[in-house]
C-alpha atoms as a PDB file:
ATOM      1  CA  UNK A   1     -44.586 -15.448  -6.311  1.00  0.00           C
ATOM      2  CA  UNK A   2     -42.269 -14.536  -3.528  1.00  0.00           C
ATOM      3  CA  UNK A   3     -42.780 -11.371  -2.118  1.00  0.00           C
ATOM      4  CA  UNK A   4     -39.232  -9.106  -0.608  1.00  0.00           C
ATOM      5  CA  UNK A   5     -40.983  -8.099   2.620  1.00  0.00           C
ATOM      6  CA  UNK A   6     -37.656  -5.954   3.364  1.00  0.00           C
ATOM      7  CA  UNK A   7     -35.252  -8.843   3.400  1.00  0.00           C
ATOM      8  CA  UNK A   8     -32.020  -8.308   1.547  1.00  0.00           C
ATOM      9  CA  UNK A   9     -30.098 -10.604  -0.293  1.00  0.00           C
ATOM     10  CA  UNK A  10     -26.317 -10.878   1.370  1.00  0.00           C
ATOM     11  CA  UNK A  11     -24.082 -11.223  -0.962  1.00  0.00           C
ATOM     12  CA  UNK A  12     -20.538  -9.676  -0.451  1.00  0.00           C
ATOM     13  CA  UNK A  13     -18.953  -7.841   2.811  1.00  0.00           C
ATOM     14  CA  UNK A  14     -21.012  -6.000   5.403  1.00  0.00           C
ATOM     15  CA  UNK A  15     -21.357  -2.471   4.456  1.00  0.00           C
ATOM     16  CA  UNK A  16     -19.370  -1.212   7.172  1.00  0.00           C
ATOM     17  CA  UNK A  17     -16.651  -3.615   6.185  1.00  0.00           C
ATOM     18  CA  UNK A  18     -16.191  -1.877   2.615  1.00  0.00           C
ATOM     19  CA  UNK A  19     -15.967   1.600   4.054  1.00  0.00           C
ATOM     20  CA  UNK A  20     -13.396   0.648   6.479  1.00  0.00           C
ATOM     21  CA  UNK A  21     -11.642  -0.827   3.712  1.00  0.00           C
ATOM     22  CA  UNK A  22     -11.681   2.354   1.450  1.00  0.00           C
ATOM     23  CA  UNK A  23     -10.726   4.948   4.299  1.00  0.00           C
ATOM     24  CA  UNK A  24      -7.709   2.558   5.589  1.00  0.00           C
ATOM     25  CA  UNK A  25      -5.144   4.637   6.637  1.00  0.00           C
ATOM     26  CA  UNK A  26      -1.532   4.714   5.439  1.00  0.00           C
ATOM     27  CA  UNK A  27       1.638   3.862   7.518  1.00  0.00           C
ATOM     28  CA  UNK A  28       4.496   6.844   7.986  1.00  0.00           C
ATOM     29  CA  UNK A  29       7.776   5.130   7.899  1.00  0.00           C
ATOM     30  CA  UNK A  30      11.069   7.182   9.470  1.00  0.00           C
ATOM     31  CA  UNK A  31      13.961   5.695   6.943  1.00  0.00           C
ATOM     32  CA  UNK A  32      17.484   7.384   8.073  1.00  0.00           C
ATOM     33  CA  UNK A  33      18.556   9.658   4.947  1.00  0.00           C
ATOM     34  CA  UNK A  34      22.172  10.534   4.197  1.00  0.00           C
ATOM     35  CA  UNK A  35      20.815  12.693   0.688  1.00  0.00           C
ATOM     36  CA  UNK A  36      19.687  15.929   0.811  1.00  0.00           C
ATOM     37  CA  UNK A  37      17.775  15.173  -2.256  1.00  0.00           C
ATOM     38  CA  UNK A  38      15.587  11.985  -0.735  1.00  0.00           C
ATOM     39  CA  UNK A  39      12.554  12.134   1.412  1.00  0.00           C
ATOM     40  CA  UNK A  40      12.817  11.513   4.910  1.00  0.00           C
ATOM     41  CA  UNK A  41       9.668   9.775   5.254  1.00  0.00           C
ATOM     42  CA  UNK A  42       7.422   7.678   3.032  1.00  0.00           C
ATOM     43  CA  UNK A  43       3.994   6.940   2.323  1.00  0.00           C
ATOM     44  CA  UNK A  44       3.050   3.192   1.601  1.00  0.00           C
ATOM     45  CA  UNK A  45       0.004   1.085   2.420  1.00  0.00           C
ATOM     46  CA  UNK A  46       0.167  -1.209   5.697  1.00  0.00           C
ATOM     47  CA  UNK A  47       0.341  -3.879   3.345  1.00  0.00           C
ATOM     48  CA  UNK A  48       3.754  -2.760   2.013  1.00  0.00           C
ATOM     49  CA  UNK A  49       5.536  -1.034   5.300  1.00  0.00           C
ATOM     50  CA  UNK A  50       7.909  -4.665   5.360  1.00  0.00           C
ATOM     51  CA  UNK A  51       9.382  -3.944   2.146  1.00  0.00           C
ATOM     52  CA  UNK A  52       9.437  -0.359   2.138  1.00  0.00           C
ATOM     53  CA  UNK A  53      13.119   0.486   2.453  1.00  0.00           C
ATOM     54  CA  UNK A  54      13.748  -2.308  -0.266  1.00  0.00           C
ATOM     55  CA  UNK A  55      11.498  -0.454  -2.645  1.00  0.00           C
ATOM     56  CA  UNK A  56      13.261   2.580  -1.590  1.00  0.00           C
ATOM     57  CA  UNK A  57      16.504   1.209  -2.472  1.00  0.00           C
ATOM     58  CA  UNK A  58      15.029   0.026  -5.673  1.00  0.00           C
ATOM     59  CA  UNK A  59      14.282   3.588  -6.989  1.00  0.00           C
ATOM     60  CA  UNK A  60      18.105   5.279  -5.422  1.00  0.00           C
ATOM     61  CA  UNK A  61      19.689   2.509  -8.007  1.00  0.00           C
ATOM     62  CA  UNK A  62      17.316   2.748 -10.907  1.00  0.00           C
ATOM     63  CA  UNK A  63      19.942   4.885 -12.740  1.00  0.00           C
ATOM     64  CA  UNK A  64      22.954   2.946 -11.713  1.00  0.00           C
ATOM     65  CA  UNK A  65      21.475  -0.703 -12.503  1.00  0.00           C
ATOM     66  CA  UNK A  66      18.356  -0.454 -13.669  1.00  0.00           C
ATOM     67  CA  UNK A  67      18.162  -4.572 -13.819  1.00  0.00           C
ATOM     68  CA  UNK A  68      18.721  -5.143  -9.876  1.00  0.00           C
ATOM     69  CA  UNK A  69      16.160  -2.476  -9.208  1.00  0.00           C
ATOM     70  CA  UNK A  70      13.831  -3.834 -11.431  1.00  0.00           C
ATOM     71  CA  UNK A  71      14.463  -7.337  -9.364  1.00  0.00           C
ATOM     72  CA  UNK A  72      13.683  -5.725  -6.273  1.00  0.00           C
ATOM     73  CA  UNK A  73      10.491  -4.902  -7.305  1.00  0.00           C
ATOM     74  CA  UNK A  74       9.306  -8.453  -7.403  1.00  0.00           C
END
């Protein structure tokens, strides 16, 4: 019978990997706004800050063409 003697079994990421993962912080991004009614700056994951302003057009033409906004989202 094998005995543990304190070793651990690595399976996934490090610890300290995960919790840096979790705590990742999110990118501001400054979009020029002609609408009073829009936000002048969004939040979206670092991941995302490329497509940002298409998203962003995606949701001002929802209403108006709900079909090329729903395009933009792919």
């Amino acid at each position: 019978m094998a005995s543990s003697s304190g070793t651990k079994n690595n399976v996934g990421p490090p610890r300290a990997l995960s919790r840096m993962m979790t705590r990742m912080p999110k990118r501001m991004l400054e979009l020029p706004d002609d609408d009073e009614n829009a936000v002048d700056s969004e939040l979206v994951p670092p991941s995302l800050a490329s497509i940002a302003p298409i998203l962003r057009v995606a949701n001002e033409i929802q209403k108006e063409n709900p079909r090329v906004a729903y395009l933009c989202t792919l």
